[in-house]
Protein backbone atom coordinates (compact mmCIF):
# COMPACT_ATOMS: atom_id res chain seq x y z
CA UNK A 1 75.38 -72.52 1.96
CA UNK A 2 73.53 -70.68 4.63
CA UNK A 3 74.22 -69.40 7.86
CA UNK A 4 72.31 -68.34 10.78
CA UNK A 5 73.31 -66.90 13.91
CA UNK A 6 70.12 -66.43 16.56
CA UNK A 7 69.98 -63.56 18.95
CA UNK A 8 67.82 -62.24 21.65
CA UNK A 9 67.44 -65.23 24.04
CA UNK A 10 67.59 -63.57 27.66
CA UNK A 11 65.86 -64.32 31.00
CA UNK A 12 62.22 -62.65 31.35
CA UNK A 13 59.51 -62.78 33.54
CA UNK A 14 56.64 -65.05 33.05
CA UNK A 15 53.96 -62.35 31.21
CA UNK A 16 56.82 -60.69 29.45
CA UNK A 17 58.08 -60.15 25.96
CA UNK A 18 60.92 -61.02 23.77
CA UNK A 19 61.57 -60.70 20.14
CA UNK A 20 64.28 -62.96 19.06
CA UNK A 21 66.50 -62.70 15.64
CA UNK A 22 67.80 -64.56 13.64
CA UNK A 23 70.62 -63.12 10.91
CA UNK A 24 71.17 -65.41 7.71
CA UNK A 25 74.32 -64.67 5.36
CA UNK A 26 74.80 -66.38 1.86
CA UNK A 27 72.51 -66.16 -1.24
CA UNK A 28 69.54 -67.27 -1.65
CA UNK A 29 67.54 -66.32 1.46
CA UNK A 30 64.36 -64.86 0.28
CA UNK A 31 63.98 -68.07 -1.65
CA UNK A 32 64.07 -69.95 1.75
CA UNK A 33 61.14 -70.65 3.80
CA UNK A 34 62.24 -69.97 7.41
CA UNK A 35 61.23 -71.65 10.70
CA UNK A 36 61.52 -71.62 14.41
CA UNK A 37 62.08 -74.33 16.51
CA UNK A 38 62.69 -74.65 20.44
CA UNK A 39 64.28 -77.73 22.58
CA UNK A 40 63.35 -77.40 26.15
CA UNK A 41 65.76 -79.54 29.03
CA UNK A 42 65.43 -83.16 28.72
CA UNK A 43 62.95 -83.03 25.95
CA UNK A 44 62.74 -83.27 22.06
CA UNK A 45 63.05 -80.45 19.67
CA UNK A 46 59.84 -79.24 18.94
CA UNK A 47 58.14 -76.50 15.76
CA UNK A 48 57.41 -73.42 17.00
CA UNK A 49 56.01 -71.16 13.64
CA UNK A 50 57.43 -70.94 9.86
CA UNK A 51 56.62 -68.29 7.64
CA UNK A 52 56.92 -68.38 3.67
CA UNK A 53 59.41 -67.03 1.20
CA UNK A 54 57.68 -63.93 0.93
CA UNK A 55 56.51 -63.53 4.54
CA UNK A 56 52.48 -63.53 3.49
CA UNK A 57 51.97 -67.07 5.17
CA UNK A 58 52.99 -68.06 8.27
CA UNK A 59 52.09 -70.96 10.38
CA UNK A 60 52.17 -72.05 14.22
CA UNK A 61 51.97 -74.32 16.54
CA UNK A 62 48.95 -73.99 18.89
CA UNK A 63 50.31 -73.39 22.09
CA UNK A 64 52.18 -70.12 20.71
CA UNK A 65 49.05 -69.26 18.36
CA UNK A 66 47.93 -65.65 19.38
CA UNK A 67 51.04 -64.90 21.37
CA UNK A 68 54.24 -65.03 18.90
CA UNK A 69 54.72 -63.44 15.63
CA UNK A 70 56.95 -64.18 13.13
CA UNK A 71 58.32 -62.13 10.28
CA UNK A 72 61.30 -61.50 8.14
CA UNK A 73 62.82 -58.97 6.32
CA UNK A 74 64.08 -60.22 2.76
CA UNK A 75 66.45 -56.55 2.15
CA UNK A 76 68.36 -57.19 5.35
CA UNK A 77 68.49 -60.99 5.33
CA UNK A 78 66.76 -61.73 8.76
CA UNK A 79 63.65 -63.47 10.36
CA UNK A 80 62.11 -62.37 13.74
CA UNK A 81 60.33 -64.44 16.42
CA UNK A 82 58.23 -62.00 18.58
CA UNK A 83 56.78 -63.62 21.84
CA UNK A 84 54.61 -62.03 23.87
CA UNK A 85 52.66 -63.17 27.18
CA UNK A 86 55.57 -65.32 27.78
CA UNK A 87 55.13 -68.59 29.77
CA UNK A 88 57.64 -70.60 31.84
CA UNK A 89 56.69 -73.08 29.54
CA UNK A 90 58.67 -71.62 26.78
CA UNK A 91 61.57 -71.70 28.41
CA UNK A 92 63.79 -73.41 25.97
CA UNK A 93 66.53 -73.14 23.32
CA UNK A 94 64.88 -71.17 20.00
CA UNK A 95 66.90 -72.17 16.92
CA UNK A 96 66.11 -70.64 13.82
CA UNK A 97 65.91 -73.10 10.27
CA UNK A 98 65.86 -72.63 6.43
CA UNK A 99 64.15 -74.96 4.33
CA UNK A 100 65.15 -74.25 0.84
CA UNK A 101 62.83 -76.90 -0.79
CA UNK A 102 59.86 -75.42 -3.09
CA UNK A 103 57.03 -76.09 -1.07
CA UNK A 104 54.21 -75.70 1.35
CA UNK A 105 55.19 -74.65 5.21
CA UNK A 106 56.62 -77.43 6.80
CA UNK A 107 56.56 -78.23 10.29
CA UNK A 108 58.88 -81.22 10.58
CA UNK A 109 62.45 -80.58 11.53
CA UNK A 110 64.05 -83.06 8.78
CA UNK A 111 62.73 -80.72 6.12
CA UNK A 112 64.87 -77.99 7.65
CA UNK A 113 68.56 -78.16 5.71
CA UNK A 114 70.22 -74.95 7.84
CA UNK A 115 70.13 -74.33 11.68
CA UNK A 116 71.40 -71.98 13.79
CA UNK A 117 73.01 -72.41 16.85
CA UNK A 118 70.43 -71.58 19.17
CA UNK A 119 69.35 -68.90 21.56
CA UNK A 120 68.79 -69.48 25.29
CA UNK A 121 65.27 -68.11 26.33
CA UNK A 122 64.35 -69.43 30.20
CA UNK A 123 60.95 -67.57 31.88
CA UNK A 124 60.76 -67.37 35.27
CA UNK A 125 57.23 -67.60 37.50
């Protein structure tokens, strides 16, 4: 069993930064790969980045590509999302996943078997 608890989330201008966090407790976590999602108002989750077990891949979705960053540290249990040259576009709730299959990076949220409970991040113009 894994838990996550997401932190970070704040309001920010549009051209702004933000690193987000996201603590995990119970074994096992550097044997997770860990991903980022977001849910924006009135539409679908969507996959934001993942990054492996070890944190030497990492993958994104395009619109974030060149602006967020994700990494983890395995000694202290936790995974970072840092966003930079923020958008009002990314306004949206960031939840942080585990997927605890062997595998390659996934970018489909029913791989994902642990979720936090989500941190609020809303750019304004």
């Amino acid at each position: 069993q894994v838990q996550l608890v997401e932190s970070g989330g704040r309001l920010v201008q549009a051209g702004g930064s933000l690193r987000l966090s996201c603590a995990a407790s119970g074994r096992g976590f550097s044997n997770y790969a860990m991903g980022w999602f977001r849910q924006a108002a009135g539409k679908e989750r969507e996959f934001v980045g993942s990054i492996s077990r070890g944190g030497s891949n990492s993958d994104y979705t395009d619109s974030v590509k060149g602006r967020f960053t994700i990494s983890r540290d395995n000694a202290w249990n936790m995974v970072y999302l840092q966003m930079n040259s923020l958008k009002p576009e990314d306004t949206a709730v960031y939840y942080c996943a585990a997927d605890t299959a062997l595998g390659p990076l996934s970018r489909r949220s029913g791989d994902f078997d642990y979720w936090g409970q989500g941190t609020q991040v809303t750019v304004s113009s």
